[in-house]
N, C-alpha and C. Protein backbone atom coordinates (compact mmCIF):
# COMPACT_ATOMS: atom_id res chain seq x y z
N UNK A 1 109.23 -92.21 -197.71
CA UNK A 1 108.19 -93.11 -198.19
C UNK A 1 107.74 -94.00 -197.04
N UNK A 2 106.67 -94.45 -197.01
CA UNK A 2 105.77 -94.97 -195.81
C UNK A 2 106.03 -96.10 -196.00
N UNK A 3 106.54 -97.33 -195.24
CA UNK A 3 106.76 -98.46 -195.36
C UNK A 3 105.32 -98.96 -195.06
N UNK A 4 104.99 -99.91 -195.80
CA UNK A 4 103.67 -100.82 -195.89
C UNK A 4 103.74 -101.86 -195.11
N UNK A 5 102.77 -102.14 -193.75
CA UNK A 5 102.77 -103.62 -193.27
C UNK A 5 102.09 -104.60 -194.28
N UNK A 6 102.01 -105.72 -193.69
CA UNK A 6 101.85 -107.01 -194.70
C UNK A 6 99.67 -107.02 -194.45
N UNK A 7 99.56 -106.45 -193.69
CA UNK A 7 97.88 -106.35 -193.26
C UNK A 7 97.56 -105.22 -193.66
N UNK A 8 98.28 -104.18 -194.46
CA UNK A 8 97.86 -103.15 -195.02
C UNK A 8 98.00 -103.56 -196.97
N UNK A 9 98.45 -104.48 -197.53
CA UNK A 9 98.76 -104.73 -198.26
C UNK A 9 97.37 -105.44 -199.19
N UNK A 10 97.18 -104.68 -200.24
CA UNK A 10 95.78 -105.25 -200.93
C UNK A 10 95.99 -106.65 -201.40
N UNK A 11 95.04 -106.99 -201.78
CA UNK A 11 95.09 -108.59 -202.25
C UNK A 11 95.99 -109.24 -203.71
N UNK A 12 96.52 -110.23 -203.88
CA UNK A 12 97.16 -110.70 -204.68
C UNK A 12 96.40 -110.43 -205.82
N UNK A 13 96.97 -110.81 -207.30
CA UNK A 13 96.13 -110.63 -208.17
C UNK A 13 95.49 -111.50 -208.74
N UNK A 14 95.74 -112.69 -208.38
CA UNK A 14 95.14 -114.36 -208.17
C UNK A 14 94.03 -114.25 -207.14
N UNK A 15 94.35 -113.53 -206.12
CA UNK A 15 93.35 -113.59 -205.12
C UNK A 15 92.34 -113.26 -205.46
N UNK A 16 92.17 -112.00 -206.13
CA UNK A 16 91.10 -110.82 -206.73
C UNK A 16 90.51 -111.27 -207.75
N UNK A 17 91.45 -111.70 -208.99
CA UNK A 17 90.59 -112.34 -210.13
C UNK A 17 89.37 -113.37 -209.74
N UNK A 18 90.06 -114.50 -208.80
CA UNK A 18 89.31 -115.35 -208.32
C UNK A 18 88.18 -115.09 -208.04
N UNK A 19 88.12 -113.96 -206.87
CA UNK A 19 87.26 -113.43 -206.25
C UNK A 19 85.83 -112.81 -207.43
N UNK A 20 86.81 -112.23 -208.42
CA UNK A 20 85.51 -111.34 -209.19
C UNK A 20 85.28 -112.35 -210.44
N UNK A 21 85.94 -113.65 -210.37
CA UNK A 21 85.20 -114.78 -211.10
C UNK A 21 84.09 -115.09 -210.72
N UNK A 22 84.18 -115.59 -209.04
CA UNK A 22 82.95 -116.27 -208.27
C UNK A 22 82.16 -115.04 -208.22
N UNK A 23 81.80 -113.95 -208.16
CA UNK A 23 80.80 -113.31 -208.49
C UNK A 23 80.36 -113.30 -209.86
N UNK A 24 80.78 -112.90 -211.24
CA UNK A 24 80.75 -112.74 -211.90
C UNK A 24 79.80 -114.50 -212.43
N UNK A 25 80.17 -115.34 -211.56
CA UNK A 25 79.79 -116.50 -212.62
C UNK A 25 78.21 -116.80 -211.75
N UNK A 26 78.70 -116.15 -210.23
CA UNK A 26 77.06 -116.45 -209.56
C UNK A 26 76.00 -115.50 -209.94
N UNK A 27 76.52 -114.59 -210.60
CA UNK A 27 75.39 -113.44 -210.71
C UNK A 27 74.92 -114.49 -212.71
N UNK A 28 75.86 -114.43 -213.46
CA UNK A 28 75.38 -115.44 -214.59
C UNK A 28 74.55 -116.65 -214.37
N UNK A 29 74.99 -117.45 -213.27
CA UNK A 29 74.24 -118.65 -212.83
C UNK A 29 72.85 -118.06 -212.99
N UNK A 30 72.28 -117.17 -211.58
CA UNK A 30 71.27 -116.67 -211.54
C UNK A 30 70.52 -115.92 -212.97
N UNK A 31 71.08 -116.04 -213.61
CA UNK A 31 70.65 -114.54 -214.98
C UNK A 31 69.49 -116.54 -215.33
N UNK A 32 71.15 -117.29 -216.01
CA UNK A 32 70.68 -118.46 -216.95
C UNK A 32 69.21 -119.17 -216.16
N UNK A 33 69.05 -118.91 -214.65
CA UNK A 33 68.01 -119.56 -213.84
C UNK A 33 66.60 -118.89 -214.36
N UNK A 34 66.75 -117.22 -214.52
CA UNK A 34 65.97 -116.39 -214.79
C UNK A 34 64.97 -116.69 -216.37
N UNK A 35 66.04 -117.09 -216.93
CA UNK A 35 65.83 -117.41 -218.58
C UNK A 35 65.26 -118.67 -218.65
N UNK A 36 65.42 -119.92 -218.00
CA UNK A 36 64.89 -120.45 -218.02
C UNK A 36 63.51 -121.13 -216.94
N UNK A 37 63.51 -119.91 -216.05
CA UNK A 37 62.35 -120.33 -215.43
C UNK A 37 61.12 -119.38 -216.25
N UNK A 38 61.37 -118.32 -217.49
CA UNK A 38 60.14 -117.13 -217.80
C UNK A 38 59.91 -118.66 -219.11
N UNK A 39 60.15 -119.64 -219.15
CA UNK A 39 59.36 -120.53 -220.31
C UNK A 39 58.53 -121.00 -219.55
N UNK A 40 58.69 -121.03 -218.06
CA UNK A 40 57.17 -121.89 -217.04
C UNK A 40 56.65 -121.13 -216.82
N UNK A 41 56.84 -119.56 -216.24
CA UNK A 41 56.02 -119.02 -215.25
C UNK A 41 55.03 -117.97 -216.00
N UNK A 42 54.51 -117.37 -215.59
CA UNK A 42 53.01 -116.25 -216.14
C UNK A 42 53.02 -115.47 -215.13
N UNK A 43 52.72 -113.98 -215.78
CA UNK A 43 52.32 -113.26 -215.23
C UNK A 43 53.28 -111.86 -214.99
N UNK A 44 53.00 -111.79 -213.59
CA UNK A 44 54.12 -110.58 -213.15
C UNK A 44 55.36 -111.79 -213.01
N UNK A 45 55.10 -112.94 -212.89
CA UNK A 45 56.72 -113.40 -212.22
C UNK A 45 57.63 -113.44 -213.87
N UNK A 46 56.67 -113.55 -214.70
CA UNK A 46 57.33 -113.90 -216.03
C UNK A 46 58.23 -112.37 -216.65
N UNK A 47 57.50 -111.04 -215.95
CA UNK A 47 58.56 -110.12 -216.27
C UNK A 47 59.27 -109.77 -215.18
N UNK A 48 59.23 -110.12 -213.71
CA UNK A 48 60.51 -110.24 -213.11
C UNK A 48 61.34 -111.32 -213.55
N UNK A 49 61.21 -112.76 -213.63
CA UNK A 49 62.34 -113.29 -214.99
C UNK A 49 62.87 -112.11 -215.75
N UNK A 50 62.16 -111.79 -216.97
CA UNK A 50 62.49 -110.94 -217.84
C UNK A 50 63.83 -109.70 -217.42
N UNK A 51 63.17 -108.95 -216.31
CA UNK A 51 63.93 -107.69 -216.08
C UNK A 51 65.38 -108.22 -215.04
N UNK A 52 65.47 -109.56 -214.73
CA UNK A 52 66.31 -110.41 -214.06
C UNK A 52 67.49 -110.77 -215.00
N UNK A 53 66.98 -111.16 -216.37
CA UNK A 53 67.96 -111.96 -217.13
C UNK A 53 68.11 -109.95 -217.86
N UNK A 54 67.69 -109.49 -218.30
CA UNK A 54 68.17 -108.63 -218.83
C UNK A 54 69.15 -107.24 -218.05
N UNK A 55 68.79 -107.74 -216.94
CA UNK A 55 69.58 -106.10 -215.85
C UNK A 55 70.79 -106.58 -215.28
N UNK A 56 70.76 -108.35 -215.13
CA UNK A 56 72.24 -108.85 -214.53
C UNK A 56 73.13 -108.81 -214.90
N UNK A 57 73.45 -109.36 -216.29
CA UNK A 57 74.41 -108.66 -217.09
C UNK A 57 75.87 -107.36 -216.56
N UNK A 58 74.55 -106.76 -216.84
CA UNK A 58 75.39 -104.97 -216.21
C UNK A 58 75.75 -104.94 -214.90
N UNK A 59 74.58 -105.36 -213.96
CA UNK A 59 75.10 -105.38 -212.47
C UNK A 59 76.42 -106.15 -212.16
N UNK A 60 76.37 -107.36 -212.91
CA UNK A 60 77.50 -108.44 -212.47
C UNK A 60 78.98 -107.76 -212.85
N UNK A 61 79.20 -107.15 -214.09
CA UNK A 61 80.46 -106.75 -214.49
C UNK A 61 80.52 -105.71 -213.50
N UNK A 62 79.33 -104.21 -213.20
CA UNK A 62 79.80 -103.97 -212.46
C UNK A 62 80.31 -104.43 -210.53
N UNK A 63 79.72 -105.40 -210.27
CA UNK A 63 80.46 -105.40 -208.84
C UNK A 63 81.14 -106.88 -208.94
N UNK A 64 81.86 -107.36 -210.21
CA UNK A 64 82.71 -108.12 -210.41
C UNK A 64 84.25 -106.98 -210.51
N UNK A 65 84.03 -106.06 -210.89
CA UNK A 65 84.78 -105.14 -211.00
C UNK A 65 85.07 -104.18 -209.73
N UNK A 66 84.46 -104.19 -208.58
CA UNK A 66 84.81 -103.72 -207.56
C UNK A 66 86.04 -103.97 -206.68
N UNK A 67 87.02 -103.18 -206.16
CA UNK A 67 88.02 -103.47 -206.00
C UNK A 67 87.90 -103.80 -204.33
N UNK A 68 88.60 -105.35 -203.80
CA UNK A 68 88.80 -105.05 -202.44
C UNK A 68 89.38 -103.99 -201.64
N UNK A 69 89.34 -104.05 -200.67
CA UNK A 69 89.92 -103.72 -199.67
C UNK A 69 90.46 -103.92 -198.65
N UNK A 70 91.83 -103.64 -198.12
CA UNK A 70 92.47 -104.71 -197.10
C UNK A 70 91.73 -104.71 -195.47
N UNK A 71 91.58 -105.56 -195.29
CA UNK A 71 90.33 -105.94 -194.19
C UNK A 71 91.40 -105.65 -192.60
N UNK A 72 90.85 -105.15 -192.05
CA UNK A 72 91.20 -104.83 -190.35
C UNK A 72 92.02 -103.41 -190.70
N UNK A 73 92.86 -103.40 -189.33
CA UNK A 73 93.06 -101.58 -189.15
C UNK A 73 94.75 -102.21 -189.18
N UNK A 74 95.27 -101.05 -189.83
CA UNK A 74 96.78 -101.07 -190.09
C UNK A 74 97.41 -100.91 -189.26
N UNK A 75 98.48 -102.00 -189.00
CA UNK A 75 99.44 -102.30 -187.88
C UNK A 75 100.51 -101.01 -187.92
N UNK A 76 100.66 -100.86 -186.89
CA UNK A 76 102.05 -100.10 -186.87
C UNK A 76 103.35 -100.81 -186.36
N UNK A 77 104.52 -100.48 -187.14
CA UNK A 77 105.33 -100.88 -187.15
C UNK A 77 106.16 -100.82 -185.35
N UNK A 78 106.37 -101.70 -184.90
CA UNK A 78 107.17 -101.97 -183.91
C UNK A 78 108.09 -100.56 -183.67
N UNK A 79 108.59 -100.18 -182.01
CA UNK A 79 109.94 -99.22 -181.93
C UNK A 79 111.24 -100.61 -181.77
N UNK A 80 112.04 -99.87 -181.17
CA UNK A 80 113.22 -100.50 -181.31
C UNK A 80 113.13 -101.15 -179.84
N UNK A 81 114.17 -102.24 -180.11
CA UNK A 81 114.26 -103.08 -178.47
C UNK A 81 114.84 -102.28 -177.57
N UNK A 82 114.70 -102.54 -176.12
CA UNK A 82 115.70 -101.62 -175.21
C UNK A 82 116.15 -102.77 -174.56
N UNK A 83 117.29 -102.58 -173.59
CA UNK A 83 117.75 -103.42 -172.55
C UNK A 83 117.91 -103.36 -171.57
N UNK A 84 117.27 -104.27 -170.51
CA UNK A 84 117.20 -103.66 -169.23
C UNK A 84 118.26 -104.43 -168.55
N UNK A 85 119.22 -103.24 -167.21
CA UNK A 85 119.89 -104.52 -166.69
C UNK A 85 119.88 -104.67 -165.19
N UNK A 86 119.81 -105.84 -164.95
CA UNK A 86 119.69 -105.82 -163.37
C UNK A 86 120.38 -105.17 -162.34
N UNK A 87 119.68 -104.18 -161.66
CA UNK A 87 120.56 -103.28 -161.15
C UNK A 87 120.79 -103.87 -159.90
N UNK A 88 120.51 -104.64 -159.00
CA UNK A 88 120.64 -105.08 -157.95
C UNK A 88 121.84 -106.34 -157.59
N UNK A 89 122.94 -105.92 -158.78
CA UNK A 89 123.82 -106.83 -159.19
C UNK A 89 123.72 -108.37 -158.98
N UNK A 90 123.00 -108.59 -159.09
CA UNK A 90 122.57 -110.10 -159.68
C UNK A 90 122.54 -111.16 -160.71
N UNK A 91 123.41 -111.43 -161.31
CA UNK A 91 123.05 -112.24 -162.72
C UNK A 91 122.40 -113.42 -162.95
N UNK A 92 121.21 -113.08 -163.63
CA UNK A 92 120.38 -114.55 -164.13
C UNK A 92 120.46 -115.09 -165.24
């Protein structure tokens, strides 16, 4: 079995929830902005509102639901120490 470094190791599960909270609540922020700016505006902007508050929804769960990934390139594990000894009989 492949021993796992600590930089290959995916994110906590505190970490992640967190993470797909703050999306999940900025993509809602934006929906509730949508909804209430189509009571001012006219026109074409009033059905981009429209297709804004109704399509975010779906988008947000899905890439609230996207899973990280552990960021940089996987360490490899260290070899073993060696010891070198002074051959010129000298001790330091």
């Amino acid at each position: 079995m492949k021993q796992q470094s600590i930089t290959s190791l995916p994110a906590s599960p505190e970490d992640e929830r967190r993470n797909r909270m703050i999306k999940y609540s900025l993509a809602m922020g934006v929906r509730v902005i949508c909804i209430v700016l189509m009571l001012f505006v006219h026109g074409w902007w009033l059905v981009l509102c429209a297709i804004g508050a109704i399509a975010l929804p779906y988008f947000a769960v899905v890439v609230a639901n996207v899973k990280i990934a552990p960021r940089g390139a996987q360490v490899l594990r260290p070899g073993s120490v060696e010891m070198y000894r002074n051959t010129d009989g000298e001790s330091k």
